[in-house]
Protein backbone atom coordinates (compact mmCIF):
# COMPACT_ATOMS: atom_id res chain seq x y z
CA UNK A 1 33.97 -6.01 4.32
CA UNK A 2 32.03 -9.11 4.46
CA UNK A 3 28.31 -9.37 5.41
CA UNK A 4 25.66 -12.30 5.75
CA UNK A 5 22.11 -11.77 5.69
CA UNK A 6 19.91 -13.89 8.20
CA UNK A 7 15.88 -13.64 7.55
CA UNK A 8 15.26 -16.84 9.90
CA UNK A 9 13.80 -14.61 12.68
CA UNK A 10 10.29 -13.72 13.12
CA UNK A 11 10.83 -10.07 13.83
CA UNK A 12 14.03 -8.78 11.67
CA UNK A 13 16.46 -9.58 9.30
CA UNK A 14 19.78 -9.67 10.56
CA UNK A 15 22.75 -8.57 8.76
CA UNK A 16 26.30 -9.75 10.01
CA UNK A 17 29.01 -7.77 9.15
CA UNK A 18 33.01 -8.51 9.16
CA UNK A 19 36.10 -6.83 8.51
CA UNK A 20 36.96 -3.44 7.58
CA UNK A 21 33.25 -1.40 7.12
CA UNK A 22 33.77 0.37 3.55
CA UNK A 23 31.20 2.78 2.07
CA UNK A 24 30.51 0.97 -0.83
CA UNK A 25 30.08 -2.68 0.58
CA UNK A 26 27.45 -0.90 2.91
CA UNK A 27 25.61 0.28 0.61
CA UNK A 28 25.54 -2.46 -1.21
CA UNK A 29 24.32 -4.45 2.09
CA UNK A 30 21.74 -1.79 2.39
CA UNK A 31 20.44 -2.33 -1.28
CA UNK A 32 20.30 -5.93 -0.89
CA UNK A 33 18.58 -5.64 2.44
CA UNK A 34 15.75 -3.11 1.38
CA UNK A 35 15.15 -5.05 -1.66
CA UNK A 36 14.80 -8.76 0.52
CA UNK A 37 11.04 -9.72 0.27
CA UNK A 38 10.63 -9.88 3.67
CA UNK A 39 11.54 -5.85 4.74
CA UNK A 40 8.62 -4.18 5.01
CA UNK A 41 7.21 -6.79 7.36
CA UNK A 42 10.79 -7.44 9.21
CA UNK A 43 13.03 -4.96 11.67
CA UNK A 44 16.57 -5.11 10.43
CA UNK A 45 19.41 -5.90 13.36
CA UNK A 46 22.97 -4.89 12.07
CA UNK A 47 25.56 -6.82 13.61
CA UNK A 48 28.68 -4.63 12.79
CA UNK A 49 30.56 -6.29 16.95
CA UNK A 50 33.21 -8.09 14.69
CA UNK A 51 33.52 -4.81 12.37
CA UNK A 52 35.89 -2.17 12.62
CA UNK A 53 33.74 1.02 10.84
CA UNK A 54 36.01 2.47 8.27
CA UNK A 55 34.05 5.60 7.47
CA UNK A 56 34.43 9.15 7.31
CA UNK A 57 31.95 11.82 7.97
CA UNK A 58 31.30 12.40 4.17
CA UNK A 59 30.61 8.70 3.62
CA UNK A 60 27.73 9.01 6.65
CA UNK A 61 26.37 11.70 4.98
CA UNK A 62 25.92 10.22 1.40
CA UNK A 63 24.76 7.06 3.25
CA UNK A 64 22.05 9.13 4.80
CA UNK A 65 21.72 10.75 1.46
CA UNK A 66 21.12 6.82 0.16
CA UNK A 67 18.45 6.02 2.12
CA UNK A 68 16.06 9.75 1.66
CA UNK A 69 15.60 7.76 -1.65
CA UNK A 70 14.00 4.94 -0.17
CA UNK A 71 10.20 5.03 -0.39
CA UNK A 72 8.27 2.38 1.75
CA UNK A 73 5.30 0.85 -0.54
CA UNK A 74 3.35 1.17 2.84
CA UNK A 75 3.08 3.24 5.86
CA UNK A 76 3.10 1.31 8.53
CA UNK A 77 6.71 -0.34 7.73
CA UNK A 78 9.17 -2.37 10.16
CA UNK A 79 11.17 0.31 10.95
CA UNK A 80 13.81 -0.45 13.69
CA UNK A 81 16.80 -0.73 13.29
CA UNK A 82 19.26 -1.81 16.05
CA UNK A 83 22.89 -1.37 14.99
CA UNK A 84 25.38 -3.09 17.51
CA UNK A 85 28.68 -1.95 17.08
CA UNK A 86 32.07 -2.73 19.58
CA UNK A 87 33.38 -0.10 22.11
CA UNK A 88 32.41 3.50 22.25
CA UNK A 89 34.28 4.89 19.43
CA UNK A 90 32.31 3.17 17.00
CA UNK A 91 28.95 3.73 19.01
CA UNK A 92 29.97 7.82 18.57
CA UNK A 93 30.32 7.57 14.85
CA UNK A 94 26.83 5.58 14.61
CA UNK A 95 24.79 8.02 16.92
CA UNK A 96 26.49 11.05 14.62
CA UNK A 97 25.12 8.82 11.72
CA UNK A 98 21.43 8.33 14.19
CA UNK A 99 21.57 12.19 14.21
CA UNK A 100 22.05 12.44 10.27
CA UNK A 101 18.87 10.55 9.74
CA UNK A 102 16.39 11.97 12.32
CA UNK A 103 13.50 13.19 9.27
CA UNK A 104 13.50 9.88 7.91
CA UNK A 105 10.94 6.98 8.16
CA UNK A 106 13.61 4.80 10.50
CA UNK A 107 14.79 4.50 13.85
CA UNK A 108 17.79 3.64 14.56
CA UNK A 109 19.28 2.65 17.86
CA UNK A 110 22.87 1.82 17.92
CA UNK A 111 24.15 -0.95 21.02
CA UNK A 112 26.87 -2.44 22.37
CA UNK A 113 24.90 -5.39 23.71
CA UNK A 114 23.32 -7.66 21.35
CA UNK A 115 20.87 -8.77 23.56
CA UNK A 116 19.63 -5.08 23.85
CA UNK A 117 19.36 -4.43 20.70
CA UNK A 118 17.00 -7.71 19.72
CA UNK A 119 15.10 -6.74 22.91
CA UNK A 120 14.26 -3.20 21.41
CA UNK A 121 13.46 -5.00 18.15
CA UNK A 122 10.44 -7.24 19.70
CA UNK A 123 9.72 -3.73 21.70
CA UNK A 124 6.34 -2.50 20.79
């Protein structure tokens, strides 16, 4: 897995992801995205469409796990997330993930149109 992360826009930081999705290399995108200086103040827009998600169940769950140990410094945090993901395979596995993650401070909306997904980012 490959990944690229894009803080040019005004309203999130993108993340680009290639290749095979592994849980490791995600969660190492995650790290490095919650830890960008921009985060609190920025939506993030995962661009998995050239990704083929190579996770099991388990890995969702300690990826969920992950991110119950993030604490925003502040309330009022960016926190969409638009996830835009090829076919509806992959869009299954990233609503079970949505459902993993309902008590925590994010919301998640997984896509198959990227276009979409940047329009529910500027959403108010």
């Amino acid at each position: 897995m490959e990944y690229v992360l894009d803080a040019s826009n005004k309203k999130y930081i993108k993340v680009t992801v290639s290749g095979i999705v592994d849980k490791s290399n995600l969660v190492a995108a995650m790290s490095e995205l919650m830890q960008h200086s921009e985060y609190i103040k920025k939506h993030s827009f995962w661009d998995f469409y050239e990704a083929t998600i190579g996770l099991t169940i388990g890995d969702l769950k300690e990826i969920a796990g992950v991110l119950k140990l993030y604490k925003p410094k502040i309330k009022d945090f960016a926190n969409k997330s638009a996830i835009v993901v090829p076919g509806e395979m992959h869009k299954a596995m990233v609503d079970l993930f949505i459902t993993m993650t309902k008590l925590l401070p994010f919301e998640y909306k997984v896509f198959n149109d990227r276009k979409k997904a940047e329009a529910f980012l500027y959403s108010e």
